[in-house]
N, C-alpha and C. Protein backbone atom coordinates (compact mmCIF):
# COMPACT_ATOMS: atom_id res chain seq x y z
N UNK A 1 16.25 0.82 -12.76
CA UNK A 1 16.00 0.29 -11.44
C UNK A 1 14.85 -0.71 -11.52
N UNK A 2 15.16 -2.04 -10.98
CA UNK A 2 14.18 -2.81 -11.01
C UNK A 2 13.03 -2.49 -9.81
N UNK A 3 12.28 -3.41 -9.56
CA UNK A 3 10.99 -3.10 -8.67
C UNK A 3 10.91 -4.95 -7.81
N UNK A 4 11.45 -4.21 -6.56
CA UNK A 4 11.34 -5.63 -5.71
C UNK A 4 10.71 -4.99 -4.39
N UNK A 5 10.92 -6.61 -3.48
CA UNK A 5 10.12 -6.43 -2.33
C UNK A 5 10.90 -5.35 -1.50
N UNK A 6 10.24 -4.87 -0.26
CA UNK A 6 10.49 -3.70 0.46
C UNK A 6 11.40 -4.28 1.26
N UNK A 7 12.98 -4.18 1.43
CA UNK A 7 13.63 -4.80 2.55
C UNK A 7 13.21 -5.16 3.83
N UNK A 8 13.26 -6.49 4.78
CA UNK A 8 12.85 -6.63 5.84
C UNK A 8 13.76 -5.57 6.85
N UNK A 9 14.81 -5.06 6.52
CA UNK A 9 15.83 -3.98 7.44
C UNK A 9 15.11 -2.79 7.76
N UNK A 10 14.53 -2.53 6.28
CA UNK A 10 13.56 -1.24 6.30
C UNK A 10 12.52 -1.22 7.10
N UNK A 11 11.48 -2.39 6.66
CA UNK A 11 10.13 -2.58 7.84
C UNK A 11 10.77 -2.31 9.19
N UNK A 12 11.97 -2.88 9.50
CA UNK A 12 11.80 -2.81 11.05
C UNK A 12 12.33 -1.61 11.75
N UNK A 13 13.19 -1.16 11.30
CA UNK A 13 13.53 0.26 11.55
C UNK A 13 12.28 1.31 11.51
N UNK A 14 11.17 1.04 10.80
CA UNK A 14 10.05 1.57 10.79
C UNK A 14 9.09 1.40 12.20
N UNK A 15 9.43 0.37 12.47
CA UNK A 15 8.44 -0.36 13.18
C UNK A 15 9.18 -0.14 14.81
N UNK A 16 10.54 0.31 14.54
CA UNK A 16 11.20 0.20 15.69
C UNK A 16 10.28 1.24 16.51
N UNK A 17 10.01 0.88 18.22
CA UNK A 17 9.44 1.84 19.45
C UNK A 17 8.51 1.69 19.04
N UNK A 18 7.38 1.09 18.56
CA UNK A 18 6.05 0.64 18.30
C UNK A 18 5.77 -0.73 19.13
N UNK A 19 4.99 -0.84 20.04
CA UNK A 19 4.48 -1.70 20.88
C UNK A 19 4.86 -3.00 19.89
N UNK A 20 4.94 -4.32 20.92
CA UNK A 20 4.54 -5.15 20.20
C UNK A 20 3.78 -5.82 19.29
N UNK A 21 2.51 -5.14 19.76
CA UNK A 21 1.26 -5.76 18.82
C UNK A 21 1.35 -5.29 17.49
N UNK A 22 1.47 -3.53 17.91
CA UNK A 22 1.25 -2.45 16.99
C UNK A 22 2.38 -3.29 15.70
N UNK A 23 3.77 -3.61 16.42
CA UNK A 23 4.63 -3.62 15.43
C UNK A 23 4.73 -4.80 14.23
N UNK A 24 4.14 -5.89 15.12
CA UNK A 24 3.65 -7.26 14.20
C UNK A 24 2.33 -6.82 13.16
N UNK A 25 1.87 -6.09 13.61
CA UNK A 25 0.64 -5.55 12.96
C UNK A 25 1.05 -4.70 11.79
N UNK A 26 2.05 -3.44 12.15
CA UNK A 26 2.20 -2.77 10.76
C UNK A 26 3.27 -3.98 9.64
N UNK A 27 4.02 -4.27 10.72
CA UNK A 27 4.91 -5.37 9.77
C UNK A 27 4.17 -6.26 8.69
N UNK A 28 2.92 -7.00 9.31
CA UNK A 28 2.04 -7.80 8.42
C UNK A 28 1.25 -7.03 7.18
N UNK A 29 0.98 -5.65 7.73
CA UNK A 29 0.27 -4.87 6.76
C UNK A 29 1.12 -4.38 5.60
N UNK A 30 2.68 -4.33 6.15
CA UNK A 30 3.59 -3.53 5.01
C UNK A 30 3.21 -4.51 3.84
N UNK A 31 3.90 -6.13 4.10
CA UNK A 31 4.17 -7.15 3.75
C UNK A 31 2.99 -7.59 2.50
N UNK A 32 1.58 -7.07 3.04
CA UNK A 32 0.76 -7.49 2.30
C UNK A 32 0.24 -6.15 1.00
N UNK A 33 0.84 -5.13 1.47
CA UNK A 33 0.68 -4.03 0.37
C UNK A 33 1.76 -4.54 -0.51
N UNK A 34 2.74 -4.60 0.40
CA UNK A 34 4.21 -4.92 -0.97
C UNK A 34 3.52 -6.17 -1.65
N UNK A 35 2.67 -7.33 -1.28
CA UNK A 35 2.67 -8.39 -2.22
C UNK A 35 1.59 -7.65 -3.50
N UNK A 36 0.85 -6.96 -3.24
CA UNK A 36 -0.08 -6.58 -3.88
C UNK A 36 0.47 -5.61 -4.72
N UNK A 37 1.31 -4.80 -4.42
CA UNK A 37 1.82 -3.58 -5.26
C UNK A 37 2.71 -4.60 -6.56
N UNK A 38 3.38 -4.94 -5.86
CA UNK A 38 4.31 -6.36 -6.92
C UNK A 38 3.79 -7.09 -7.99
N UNK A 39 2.96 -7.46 -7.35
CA UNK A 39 1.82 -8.24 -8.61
C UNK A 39 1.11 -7.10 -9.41
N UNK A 40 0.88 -5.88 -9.40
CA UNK A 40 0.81 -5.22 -9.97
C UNK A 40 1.73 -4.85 -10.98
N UNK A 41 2.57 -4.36 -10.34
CA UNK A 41 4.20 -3.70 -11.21
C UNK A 41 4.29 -4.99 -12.32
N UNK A 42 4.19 -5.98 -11.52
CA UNK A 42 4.58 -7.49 -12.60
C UNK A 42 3.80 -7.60 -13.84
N UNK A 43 2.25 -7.02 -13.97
CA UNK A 43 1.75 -7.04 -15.15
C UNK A 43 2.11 -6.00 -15.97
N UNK A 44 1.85 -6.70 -17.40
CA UNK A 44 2.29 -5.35 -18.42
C UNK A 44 1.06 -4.48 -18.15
N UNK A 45 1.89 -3.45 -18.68
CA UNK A 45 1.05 -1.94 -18.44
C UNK A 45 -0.44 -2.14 -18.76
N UNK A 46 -0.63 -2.76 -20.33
CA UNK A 46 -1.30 -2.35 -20.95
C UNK A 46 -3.05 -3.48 -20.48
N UNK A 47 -2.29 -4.70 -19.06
CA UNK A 47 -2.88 -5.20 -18.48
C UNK A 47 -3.14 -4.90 -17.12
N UNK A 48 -2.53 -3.77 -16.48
CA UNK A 48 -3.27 -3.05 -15.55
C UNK A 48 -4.27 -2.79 -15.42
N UNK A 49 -5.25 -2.74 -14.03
CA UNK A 49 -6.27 -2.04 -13.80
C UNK A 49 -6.37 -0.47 -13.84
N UNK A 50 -6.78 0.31 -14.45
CA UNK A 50 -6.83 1.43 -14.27
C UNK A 50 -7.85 2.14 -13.63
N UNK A 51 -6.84 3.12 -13.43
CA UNK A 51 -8.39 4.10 -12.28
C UNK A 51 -8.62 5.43 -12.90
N UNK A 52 -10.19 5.43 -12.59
CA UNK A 52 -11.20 6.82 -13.12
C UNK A 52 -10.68 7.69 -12.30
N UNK A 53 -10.37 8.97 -12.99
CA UNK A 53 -10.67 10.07 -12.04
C UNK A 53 -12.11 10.54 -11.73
N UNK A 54 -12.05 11.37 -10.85
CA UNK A 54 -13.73 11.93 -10.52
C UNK A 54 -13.63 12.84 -9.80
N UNK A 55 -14.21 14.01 -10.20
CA UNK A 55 -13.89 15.24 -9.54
C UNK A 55 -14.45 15.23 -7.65
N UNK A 56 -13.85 15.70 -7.35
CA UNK A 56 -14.12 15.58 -5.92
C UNK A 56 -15.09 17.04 -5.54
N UNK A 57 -16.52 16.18 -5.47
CA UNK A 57 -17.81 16.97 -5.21
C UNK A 57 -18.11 17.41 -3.36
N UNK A 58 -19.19 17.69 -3.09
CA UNK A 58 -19.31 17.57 -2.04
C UNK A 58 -20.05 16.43 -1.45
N UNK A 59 -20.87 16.36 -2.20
CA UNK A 59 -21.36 15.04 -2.70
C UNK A 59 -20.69 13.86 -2.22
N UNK A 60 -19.77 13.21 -3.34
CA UNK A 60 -18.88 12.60 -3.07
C UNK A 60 -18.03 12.76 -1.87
N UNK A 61 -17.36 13.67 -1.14
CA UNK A 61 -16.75 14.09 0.01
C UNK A 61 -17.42 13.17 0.96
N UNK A 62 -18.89 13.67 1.10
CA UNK A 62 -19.51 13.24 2.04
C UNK A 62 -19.70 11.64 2.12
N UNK A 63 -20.05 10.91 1.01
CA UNK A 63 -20.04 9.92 0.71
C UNK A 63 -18.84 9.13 1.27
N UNK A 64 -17.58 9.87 0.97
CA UNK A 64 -16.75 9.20 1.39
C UNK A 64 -16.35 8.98 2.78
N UNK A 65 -16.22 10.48 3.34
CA UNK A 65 -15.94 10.09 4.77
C UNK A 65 -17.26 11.37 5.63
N UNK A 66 -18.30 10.91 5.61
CA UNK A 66 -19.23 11.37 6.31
C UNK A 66 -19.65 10.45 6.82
C-alpha cells in the first residue's frame, strides 16, 4: 500500500454538521497535517527525524499541561 494524500470525500464527510467556520477550519487543519505527514513518509527512513522517549514524570506532567 502506497502512502498518499487523505481523500477530499473523506475530509468532508468528517466535517459534515460542523458549523461553517468550524468546518473550513478543521478542513484547513486536516490538509496541513496531511502535507506534513507526507513529506515525512517521503523521506528515507534512515533520514527521518526521530523522537526521544522520556519517561513521563510528574515533573514533566506538570510541565506539560499545568
Amino acid at each position: 500500500m502506497t502512502t498518499g494524500p487523505i481523500p477530499a470525500a473523506s475530509i468532508e464527510r468528517w466535517s459534515f454538521g460542523m458549523g461553517d467556520d468550524d468546518a473550513e477550519c478543521f478542513r484547513v487543519a486536516i490538509r496541513c497535517m496531511d502535507r506534513e505527514y507526507l513529506a515525512f513518509a517521503a523521506l528515507p527512513e534512515d533520514q527521518r527525524p526521530q523522537a526521544k522517549n522520556r519517561d513521563m514524570t510528574p515533573e514533566l506532567f506538570d510541565a506539560l499541561f499545568a
